[in-house]
N, C-alpha and C. Protein backbone atom coordinates (compact mmCIF):
# COMPACT_ATOMS: atom_id res chain seq x y z
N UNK A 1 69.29 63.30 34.15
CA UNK A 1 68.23 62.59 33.49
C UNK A 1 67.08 62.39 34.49
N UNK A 2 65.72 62.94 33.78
CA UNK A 2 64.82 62.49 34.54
C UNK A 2 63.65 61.50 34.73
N UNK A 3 63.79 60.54 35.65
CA UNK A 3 62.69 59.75 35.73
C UNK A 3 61.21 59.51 35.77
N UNK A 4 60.57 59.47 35.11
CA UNK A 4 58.61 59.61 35.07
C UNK A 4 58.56 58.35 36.22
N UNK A 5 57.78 58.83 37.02
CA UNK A 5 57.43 57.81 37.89
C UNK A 5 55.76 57.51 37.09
N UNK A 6 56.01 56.11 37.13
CA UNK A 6 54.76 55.20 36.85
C UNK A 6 53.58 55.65 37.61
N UNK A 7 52.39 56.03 36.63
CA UNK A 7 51.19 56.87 37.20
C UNK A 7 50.54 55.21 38.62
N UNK A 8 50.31 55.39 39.51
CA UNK A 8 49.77 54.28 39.93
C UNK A 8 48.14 54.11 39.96
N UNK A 9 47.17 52.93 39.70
CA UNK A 9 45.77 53.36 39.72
C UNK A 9 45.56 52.69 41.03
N UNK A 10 44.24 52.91 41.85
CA UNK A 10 43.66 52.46 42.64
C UNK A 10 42.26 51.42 42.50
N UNK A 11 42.28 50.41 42.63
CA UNK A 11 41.03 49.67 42.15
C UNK A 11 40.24 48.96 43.72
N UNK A 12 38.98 49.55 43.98
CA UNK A 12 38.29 48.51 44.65
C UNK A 12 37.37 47.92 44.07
N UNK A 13 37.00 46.38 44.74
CA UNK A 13 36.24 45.11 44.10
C UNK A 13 35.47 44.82 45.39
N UNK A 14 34.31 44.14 44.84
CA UNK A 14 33.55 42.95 46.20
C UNK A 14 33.74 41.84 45.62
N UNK A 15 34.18 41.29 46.43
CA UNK A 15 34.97 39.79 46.71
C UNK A 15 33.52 39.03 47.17
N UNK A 16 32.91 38.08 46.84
CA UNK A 16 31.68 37.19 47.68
C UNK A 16 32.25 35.90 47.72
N UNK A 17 31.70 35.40 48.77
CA UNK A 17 32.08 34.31 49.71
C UNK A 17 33.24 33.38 50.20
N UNK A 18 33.78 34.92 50.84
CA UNK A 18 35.00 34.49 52.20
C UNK A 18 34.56 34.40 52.57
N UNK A 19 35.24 33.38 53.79
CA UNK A 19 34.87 32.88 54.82
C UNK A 19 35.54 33.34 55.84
N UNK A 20 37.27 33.03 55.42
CA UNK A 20 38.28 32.75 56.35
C UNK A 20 39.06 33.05 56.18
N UNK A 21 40.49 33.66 56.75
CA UNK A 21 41.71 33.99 56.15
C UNK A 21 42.79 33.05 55.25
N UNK A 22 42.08 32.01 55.06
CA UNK A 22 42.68 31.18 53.72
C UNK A 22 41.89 31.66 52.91
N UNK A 23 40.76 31.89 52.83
CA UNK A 23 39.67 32.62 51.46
C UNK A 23 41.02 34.04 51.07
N UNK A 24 40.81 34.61 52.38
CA UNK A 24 41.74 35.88 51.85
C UNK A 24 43.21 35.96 51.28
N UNK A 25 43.88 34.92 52.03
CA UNK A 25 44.83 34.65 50.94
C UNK A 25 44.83 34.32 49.59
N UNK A 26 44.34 33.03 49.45
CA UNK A 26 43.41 32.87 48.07
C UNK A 26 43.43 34.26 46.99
N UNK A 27 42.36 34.59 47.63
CA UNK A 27 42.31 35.80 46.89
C UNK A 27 43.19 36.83 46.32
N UNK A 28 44.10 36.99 47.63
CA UNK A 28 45.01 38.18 47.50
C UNK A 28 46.06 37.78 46.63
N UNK A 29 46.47 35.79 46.84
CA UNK A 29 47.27 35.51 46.00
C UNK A 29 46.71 35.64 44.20
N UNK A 30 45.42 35.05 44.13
CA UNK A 30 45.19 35.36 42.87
C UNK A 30 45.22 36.64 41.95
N UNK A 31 45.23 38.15 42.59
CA UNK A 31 44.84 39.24 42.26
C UNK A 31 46.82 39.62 42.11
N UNK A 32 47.27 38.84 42.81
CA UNK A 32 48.53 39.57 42.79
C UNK A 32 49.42 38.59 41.46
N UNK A 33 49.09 38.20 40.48
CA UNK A 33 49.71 37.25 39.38
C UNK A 33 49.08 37.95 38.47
N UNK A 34 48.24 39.45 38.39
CA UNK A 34 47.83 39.84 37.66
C UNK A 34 48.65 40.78 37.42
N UNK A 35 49.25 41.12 35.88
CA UNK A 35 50.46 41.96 35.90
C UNK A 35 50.08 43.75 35.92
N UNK A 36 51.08 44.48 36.51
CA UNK A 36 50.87 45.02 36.83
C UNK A 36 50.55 45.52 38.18
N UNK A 37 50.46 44.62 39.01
CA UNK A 37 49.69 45.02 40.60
C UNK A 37 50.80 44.92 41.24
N UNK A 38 50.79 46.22 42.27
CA UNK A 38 51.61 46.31 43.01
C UNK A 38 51.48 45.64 44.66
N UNK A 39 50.08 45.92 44.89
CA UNK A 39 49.82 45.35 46.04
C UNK A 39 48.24 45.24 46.02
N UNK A 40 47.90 44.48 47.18
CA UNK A 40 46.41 43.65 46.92
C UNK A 40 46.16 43.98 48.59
N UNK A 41 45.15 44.77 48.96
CA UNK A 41 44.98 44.40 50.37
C UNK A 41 43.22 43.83 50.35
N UNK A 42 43.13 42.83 51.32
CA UNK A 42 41.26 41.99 51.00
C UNK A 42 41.08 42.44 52.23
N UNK A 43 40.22 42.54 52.29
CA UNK A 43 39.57 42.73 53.73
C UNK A 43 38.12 41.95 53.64
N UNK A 44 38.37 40.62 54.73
CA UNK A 44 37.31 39.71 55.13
C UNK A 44 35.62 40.45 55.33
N UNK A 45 36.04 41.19 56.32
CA UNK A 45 34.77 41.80 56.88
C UNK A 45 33.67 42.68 56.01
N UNK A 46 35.01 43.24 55.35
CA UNK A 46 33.82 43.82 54.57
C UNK A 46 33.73 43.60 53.32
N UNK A 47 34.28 42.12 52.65
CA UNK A 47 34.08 41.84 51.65
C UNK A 47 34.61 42.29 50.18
N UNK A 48 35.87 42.82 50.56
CA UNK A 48 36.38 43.70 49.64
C UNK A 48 37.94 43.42 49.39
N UNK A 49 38.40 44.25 47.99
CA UNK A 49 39.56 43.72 47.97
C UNK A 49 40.44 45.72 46.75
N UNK A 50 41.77 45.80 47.43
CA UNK A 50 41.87 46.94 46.92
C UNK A 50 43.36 46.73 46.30
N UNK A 51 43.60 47.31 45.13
CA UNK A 51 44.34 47.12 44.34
C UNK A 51 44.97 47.95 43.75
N UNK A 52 46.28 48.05 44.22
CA UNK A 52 47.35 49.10 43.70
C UNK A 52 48.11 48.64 42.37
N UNK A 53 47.49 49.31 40.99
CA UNK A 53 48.75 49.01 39.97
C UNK A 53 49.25 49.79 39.48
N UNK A 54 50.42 49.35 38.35
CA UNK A 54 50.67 50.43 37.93
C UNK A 54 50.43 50.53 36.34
N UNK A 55 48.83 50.09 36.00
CA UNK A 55 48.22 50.05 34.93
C UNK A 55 46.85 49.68 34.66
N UNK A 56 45.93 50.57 34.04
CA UNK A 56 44.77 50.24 34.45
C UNK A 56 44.36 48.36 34.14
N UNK A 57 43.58 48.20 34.95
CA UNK A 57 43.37 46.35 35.00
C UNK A 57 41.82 46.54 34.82
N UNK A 58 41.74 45.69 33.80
CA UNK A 58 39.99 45.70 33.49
C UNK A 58 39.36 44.34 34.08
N UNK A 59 38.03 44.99 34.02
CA UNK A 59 36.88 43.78 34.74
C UNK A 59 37.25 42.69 34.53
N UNK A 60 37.43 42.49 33.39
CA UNK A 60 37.45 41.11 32.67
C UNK A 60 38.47 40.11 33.79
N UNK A 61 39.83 40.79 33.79
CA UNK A 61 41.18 40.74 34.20
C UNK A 61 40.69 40.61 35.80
N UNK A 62 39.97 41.03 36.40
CA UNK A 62 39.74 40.98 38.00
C UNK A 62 38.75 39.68 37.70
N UNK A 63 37.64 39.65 36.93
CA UNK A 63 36.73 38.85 37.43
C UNK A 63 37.44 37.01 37.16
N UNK A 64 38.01 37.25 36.35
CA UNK A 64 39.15 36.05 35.84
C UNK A 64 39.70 35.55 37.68
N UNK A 65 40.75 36.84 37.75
CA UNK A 65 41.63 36.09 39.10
C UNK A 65 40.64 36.06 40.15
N UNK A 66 39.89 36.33 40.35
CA UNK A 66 38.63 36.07 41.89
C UNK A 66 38.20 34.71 41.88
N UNK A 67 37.43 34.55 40.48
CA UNK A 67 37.18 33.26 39.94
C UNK A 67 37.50 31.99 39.87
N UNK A 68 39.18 32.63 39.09
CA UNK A 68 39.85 31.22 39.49
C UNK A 68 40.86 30.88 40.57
N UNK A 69 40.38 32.00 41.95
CA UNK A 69 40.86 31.54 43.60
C UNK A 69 39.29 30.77 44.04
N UNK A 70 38.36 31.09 43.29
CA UNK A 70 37.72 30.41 43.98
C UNK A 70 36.43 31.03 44.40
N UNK A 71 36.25 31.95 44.32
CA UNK A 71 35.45 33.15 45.18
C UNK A 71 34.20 33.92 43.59
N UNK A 72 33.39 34.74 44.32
CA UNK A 72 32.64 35.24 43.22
C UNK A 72 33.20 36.57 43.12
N UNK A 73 33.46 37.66 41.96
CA UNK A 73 33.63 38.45 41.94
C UNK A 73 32.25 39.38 41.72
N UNK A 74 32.15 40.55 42.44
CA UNK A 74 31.04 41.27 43.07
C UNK A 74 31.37 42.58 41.82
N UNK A 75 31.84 42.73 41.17
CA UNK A 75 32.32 44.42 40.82
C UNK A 75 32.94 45.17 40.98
N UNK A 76 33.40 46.53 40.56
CA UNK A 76 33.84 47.56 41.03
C UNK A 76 33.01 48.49 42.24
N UNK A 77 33.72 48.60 43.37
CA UNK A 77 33.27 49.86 44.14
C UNK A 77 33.59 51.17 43.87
C-alpha cells in the first residue's frame, strides 16, 4: 500500500513591529495554532515570518494570527 505524502506549501509574510525575541515568539506562537502549519520560522531582522503547511492558509487566516499576537501583519512576500 501506498502512501501520498501531503503536498507541503511554503508561505512568506512581513511581520511589522518586532522589537524583541518575545515579539518573535509571540508571533511564531500565534502562526503555529493555525491548522495546518508545520513549522513557523520569524526572523527579527528582517521582519519576516515563513511558513511551512500542509495546506494552503489564506490572508485572512495569517492576518488574524499576527494580529491577535500583537504585531501588524505586512502581506505576502
Amino acid at each position: 500500500m501506498l502512501f501520498k505524502k501531503k503536498e507541503e506549501t511554503t508561505i512568506m509574510i512581513k511581520v511589522q513591529g518586532m522589537m524583541c525575541m518575545n515579539c518573535v515568539k509571540h508571533v511564531t506562537e500565534g502562526l503555529e495554532k493555525l491548522k495546518g502549519v508545520k513549522s513557523v520560522d520569524v526572523n527579527l531582522k528582517d521582519g519576516t515570518a515563513t511558513i511551512v503547511a500542509t495546506r494552503p492558509i489564506y490572508d485572512e487566516e495569517l492576518k488574524n494570527a499576527v494580529m491577535d499576537s500583537g504585531y501588524k501583519y505586512g502581506g505576502r512576500i
